[in-house]
N, C-alpha and C. Protein backbone atom coordinates (compact mmCIF):
# COMPACT_ATOMS: atom_id res chain seq x y z
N UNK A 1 0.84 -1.19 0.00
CA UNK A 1 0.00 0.00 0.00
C UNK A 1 0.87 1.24 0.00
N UNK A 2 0.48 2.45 -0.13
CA UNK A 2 1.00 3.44 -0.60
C UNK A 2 0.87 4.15 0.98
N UNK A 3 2.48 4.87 1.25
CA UNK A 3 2.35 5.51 2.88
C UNK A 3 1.43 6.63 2.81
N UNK A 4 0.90 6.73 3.59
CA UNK A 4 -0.42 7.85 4.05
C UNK A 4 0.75 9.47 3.70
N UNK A 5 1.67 9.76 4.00
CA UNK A 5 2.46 10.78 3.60
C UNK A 5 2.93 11.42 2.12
N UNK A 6 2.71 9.74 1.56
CA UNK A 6 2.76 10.31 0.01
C UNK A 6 1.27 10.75 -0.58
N UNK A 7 0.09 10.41 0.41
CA UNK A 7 -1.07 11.30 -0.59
C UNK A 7 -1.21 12.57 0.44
N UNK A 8 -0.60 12.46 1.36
CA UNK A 8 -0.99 14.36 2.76
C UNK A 8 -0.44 15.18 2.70
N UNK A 9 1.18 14.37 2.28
CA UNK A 9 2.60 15.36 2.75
C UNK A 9 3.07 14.62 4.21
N UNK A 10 4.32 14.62 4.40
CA UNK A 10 5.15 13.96 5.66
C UNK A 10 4.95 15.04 7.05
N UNK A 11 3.52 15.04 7.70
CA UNK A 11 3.28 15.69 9.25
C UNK A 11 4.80 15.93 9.60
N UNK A 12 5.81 15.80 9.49
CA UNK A 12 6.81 15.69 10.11
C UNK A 12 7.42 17.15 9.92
N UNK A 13 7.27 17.00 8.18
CA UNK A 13 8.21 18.30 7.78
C UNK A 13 7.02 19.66 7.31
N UNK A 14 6.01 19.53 7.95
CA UNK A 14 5.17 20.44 8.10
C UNK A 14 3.76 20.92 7.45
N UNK A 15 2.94 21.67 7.43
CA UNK A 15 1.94 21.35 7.42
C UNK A 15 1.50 20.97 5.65
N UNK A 16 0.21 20.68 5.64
CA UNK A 16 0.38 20.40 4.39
C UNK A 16 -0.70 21.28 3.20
N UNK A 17 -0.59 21.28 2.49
CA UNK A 17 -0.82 22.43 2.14
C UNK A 17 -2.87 21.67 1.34
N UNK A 18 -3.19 23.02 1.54
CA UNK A 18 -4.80 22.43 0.99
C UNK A 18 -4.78 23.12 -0.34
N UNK A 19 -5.42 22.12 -1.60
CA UNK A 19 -5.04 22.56 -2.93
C UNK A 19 -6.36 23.17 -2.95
N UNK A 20 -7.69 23.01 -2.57
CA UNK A 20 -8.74 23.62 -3.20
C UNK A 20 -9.29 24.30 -1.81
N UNK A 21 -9.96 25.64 -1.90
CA UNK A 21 -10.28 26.40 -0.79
C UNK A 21 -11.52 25.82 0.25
N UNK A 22 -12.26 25.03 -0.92
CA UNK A 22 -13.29 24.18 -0.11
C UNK A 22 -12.68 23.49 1.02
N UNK A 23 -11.68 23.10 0.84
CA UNK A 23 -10.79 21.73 1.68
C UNK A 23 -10.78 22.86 2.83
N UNK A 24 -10.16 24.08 2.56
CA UNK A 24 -9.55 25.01 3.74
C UNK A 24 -11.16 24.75 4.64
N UNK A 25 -12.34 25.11 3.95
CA UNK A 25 -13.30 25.79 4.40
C UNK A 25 -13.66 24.51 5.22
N UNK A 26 -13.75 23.18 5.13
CA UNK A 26 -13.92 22.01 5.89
C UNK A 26 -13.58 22.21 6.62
N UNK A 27 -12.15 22.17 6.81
CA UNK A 27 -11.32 22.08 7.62
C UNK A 27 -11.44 22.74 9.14
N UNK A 28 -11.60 23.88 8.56
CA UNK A 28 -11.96 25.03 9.45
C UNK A 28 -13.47 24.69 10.55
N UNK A 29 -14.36 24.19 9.60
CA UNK A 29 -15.59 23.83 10.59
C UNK A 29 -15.23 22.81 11.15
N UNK A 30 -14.31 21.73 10.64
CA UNK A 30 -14.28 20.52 11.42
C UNK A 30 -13.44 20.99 12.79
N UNK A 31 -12.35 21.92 12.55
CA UNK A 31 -11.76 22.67 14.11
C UNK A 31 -12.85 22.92 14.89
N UNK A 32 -13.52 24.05 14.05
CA UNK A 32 -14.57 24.87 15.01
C UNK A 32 -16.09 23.69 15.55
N UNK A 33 -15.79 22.67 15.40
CA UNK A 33 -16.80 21.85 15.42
C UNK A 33 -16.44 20.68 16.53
N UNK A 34 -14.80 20.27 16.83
CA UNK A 34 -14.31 19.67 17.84
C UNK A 34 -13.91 20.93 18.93
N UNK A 35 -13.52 22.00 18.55
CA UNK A 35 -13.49 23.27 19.63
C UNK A 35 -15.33 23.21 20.46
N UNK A 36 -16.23 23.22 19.37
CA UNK A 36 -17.45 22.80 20.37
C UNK A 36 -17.63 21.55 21.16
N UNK A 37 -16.88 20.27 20.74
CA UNK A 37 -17.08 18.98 21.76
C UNK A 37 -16.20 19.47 22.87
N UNK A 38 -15.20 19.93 22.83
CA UNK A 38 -14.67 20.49 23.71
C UNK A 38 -14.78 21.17 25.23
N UNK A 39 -16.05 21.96 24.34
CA UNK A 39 -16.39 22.88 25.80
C UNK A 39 -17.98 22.06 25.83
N UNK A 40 -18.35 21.42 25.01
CA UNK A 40 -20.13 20.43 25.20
C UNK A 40 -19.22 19.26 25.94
N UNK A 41 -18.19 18.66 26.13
CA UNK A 41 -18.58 17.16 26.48
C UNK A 41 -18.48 17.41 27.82
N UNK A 42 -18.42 17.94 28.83
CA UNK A 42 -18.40 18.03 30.44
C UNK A 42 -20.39 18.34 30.55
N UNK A 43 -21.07 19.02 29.34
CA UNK A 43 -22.01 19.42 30.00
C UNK A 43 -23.16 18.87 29.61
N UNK A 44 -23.24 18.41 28.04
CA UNK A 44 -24.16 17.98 27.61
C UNK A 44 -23.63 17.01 27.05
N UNK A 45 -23.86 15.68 26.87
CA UNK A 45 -22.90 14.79 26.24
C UNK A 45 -23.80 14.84 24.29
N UNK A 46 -24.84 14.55 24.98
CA UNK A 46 -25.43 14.86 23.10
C UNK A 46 -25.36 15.78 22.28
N UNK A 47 -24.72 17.27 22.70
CA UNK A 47 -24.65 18.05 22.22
C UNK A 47 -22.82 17.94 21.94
N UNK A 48 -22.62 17.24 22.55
CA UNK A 48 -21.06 16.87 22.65
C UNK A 48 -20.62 16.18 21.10
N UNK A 49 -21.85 14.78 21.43
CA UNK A 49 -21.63 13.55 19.84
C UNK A 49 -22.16 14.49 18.65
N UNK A 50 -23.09 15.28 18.82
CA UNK A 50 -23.66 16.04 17.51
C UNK A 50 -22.38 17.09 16.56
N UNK A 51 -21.75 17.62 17.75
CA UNK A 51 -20.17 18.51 17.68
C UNK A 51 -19.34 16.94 16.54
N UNK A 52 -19.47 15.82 17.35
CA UNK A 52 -18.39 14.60 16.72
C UNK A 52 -18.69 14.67 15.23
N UNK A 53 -19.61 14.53 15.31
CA UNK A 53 -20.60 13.92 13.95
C UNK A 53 -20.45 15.30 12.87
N UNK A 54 -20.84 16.23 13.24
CA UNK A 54 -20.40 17.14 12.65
C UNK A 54 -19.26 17.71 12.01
N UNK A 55 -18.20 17.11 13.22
CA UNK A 55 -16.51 17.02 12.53
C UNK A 55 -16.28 16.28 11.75
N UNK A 56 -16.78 15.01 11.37
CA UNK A 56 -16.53 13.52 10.90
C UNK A 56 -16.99 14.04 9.42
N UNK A 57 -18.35 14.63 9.48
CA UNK A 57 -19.14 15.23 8.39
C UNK A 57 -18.28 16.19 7.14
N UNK A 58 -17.55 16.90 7.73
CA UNK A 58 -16.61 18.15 7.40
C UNK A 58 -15.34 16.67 6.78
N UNK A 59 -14.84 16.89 7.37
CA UNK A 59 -13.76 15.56 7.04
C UNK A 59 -13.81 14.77 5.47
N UNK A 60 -15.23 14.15 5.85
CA UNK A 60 -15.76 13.32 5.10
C UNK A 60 -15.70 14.02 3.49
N UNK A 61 -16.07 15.29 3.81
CA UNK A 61 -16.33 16.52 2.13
C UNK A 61 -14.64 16.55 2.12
N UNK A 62 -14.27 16.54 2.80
CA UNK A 62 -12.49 16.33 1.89
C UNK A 62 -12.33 15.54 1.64
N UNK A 63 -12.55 14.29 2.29
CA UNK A 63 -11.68 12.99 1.45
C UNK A 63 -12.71 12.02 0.38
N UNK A 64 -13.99 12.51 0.40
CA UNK A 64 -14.30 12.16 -0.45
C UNK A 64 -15.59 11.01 0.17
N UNK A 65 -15.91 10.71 1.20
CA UNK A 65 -16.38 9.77 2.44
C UNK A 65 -17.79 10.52 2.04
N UNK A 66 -18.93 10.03 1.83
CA UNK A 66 -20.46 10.61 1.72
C UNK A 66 -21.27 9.48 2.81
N UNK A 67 -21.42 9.85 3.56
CA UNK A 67 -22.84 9.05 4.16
C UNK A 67 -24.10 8.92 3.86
N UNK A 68 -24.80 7.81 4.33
CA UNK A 68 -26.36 8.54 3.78
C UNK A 68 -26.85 9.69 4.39
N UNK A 69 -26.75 10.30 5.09
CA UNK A 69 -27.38 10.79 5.94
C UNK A 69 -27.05 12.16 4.47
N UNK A 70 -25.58 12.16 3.56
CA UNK A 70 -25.57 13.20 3.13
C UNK A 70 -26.44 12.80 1.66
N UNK A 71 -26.07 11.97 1.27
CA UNK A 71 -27.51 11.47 0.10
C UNK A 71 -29.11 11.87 0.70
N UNK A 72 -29.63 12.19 1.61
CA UNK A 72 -30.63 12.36 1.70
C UNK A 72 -31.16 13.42 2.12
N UNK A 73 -29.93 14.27 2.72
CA UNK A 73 -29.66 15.95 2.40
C UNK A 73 -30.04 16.00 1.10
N UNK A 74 -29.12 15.40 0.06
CA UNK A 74 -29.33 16.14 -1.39
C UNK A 74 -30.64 15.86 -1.77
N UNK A 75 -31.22 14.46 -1.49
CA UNK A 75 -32.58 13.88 -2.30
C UNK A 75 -33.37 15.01 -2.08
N UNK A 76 -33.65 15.47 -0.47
CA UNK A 76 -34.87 16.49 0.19
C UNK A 76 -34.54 17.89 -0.21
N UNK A 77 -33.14 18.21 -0.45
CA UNK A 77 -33.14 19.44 -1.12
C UNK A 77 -33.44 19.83 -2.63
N UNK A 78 -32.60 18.44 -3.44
CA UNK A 78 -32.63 18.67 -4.53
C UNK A 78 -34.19 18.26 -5.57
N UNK A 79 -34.74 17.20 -4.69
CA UNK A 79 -35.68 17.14 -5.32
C UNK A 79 -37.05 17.12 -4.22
N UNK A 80 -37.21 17.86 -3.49
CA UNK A 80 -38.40 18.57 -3.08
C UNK A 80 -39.64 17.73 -2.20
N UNK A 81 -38.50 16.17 -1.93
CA UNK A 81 -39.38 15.50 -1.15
C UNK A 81 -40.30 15.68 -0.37
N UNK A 82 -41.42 15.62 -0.48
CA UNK A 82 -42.20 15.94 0.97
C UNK A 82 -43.21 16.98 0.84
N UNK A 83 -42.72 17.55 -0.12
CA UNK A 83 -43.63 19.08 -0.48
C UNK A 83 -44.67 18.74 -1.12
C-alpha cells in the first residue's frame, strides 16, 4: 500500500498544504466543530456527539467519504421531497 504521507505530505516536515479552498473551508468547521465537543462534552454529552458527527461530516467533504445521511440531504433538497 501506498504511505499515508505520500497522498498528505510527511506531518513531520510540516503542514500540508490544501489545494482547493473548499478543503480550507472544511477544515476550518471541522476545528470549530471539535473546539465545540470540547467545551459540550463536560455538559451535555449529546450536544457533545452532535459537535463529533459534525466534525466527521466536514472531514468526510475532503476525502471524499459521503454518508447517507448526506444522500438524503441532497434527495430532500434537490428534489423537493415531501412538499
Amino acid at each position: 500500500t501506498t504511505p499515508p504521507f505520500s497522498r498528505c505530505g510527511d506531518p513531520l516536515a510540516g503542514s500540508p498544504s490544501l489545494t482547493q479552498s473548499r478543503h480550507s473551508l472544511h477544515l476550518g468547521d471541522c476545528a470549530a466543530a471539535l473546539a465545540r465537543y470540547g467545551r459540550e462534552r463536560r455538559r451535555d454529552l449529546g450536544l457533545a456527539a452532535e459537535q463529533l458527527r459534525l466534525a466527521r461530516r466536514h472531514l468526510g467533504r475532503i476525502t471524499g467519504h459521503v454518508g447517507a445521511e448526506d444522500v438524503l440531504d441532497i434527495i430532500f433538497r434537490d428534489f423537493c421531497v415531501g412538499k
